[in-house]
C-alpha atoms as a PDB file:
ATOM      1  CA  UNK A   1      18.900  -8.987  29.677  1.00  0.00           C
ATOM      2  CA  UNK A   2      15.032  -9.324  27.917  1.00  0.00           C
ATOM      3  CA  UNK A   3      14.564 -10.665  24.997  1.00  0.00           C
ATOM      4  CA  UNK A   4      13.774  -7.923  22.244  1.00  0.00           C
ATOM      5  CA  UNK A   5      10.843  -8.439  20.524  1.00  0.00           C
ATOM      6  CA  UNK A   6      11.758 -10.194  16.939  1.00  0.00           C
ATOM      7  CA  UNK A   7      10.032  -7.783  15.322  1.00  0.00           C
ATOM      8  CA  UNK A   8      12.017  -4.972  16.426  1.00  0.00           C
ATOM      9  CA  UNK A   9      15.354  -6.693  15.375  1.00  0.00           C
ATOM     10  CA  UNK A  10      14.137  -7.095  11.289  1.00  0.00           C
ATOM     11  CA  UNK A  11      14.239  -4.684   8.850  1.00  0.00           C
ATOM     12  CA  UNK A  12      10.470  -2.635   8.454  1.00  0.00           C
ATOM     13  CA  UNK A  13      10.319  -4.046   5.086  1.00  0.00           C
ATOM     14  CA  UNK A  14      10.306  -8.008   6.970  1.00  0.00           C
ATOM     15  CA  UNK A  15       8.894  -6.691   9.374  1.00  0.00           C
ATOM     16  CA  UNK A  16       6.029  -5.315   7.374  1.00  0.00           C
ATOM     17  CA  UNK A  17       5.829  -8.809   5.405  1.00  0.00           C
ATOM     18  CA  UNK A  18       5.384 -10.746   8.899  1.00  0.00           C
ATOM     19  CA  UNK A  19       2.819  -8.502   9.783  1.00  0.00           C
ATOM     20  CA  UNK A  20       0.804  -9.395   6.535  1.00  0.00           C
ATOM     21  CA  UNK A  21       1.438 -13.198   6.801  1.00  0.00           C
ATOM     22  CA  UNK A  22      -0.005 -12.784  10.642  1.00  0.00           C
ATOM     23  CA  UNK A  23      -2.957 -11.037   9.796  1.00  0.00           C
ATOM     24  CA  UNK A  24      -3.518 -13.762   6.279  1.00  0.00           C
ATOM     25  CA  UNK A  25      -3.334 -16.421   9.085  1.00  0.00           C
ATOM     26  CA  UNK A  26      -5.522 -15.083  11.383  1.00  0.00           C
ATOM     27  CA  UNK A  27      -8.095 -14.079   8.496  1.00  0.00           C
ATOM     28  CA  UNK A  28      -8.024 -17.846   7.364  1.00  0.00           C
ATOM     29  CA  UNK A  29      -8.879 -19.634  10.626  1.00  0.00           C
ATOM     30  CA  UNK A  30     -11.324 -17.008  11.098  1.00  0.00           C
ATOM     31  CA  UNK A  31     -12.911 -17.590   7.733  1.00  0.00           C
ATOM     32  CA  UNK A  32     -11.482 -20.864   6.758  1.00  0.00           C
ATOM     33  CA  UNK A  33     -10.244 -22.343   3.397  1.00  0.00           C
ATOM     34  CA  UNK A  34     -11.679 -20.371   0.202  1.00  0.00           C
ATOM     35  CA  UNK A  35     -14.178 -22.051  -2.168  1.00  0.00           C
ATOM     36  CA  UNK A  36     -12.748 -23.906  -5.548  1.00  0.00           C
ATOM     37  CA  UNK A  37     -15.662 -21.144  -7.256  1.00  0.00           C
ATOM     38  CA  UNK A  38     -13.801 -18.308  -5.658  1.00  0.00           C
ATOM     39  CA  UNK A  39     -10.585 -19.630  -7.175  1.00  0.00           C
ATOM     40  CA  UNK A  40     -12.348 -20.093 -10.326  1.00  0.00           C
ATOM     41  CA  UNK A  41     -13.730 -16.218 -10.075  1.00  0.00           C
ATOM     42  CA  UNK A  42     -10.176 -15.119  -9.608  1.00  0.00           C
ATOM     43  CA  UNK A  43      -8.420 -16.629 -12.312  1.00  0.00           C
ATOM     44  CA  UNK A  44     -11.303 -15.423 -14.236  1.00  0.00           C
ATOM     45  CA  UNK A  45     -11.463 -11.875 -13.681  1.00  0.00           C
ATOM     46  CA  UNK A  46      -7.788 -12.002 -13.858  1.00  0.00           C
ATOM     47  CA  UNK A  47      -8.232 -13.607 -17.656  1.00  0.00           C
ATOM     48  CA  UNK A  48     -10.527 -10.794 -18.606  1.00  0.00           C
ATOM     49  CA  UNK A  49      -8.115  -7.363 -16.731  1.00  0.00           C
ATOM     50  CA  UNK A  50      -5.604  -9.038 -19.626  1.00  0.00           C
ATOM     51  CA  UNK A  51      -7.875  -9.666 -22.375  1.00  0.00           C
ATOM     52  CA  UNK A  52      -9.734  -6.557 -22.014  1.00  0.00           C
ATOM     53  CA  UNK A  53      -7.206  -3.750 -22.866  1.00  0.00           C
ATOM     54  CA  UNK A  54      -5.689  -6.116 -25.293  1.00  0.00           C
ATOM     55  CA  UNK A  55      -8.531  -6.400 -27.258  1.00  0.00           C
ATOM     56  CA  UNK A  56      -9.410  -2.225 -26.775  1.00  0.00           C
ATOM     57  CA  UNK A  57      -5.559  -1.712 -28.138  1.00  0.00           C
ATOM     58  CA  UNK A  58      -6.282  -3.993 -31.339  1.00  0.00           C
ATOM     59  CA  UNK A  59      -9.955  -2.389 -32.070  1.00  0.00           C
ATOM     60  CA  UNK A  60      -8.586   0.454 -31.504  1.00  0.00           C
ATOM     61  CA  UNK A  61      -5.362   0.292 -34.126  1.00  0.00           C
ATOM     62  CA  UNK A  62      -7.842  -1.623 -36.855  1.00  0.00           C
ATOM     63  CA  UNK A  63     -10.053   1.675 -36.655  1.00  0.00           C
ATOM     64  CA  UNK A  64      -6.858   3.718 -37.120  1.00  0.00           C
ATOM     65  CA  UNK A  65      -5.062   1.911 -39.604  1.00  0.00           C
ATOM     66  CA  UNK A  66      -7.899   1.472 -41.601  1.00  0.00           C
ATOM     67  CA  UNK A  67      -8.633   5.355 -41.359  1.00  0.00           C
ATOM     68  CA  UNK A  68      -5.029   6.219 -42.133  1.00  0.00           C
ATOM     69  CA  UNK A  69      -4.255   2.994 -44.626  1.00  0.00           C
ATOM     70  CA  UNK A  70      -1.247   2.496 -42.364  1.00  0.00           C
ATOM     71  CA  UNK A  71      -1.306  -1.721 -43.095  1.00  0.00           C
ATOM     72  CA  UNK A  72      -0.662  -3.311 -39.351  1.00  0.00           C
ATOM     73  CA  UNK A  73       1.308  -0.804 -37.892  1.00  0.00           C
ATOM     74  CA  UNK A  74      -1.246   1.378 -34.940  1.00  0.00           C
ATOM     75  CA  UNK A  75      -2.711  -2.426 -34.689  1.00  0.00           C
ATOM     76  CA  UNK A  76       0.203  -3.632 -33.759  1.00  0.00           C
ATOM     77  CA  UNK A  77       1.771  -1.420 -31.300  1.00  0.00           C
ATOM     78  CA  UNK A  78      -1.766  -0.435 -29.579  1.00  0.00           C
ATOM     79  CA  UNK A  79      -2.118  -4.205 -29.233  1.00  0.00           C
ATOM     80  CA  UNK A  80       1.172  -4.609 -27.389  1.00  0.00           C
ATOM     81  CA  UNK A  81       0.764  -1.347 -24.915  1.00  0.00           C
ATOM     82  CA  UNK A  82      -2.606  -3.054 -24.386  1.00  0.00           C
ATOM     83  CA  UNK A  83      -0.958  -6.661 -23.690  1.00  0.00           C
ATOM     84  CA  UNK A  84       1.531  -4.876 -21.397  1.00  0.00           C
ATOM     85  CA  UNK A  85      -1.106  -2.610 -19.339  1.00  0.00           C
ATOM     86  CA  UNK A  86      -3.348  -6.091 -18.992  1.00  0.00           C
ATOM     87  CA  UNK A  87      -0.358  -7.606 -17.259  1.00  0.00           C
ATOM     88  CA  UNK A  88       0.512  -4.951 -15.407  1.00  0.00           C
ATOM     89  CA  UNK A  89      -2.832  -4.315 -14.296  1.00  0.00           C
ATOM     90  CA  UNK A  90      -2.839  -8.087 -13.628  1.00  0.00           C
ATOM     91  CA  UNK A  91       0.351  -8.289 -11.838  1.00  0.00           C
ATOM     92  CA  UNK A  92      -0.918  -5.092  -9.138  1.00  0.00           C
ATOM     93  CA  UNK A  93      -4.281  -6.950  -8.927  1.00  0.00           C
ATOM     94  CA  UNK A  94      -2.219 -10.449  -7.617  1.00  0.00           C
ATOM     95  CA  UNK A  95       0.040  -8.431  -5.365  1.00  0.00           C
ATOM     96  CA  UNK A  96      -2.655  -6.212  -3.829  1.00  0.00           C
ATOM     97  CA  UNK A  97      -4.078  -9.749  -2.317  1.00  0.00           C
END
């Protein structure tokens, strides 16, 4: 009897992953090992998709509360919804890669 193929005998969702990991592998000895400044870049523009809507959420909840004399609370909760966009935003821009 011939061997199956191994893909063929995982699920699609392995399968799917081993296809990825393949085509990473080829991509690096094609292109080699990344630069320490593109490293750098990444964790940098991955600082500022968090610290961006964080700080729109705050600005944005200062402005209100101080049009509405509502103390802390739009600041607050607009800086939390902004805290959790910027990590989610940060978490599909990691997994995308």
């Amino acid at each position: 009897m011939p061997a199956a193929e191994p893909e063929q005998n995982l699920p699609n969702d392995m399968a799917e992953a081993v296809r990825k990991r393949r085509g990473r592998h080829t991509q690096w000895r094609a292109e080699g090992e990344p630069s320490l400044l593109r490293f750098v870049g990444q964790i940098g523009v991955l600082g500022w998709i968090i610290v961006v809507p964080t700080l729109v959420g705050m600005f944005v909840g200062r402005w209100l509360d101080h049009s509405f004399g509502t103390g802390i609370f739009w600041s607050a909760a607009l800086m939390v919804l902004g805290v959790a966009f910027g990590f989610w935003s940060g978490w599909r821009r990691m997994h995308r890669q």
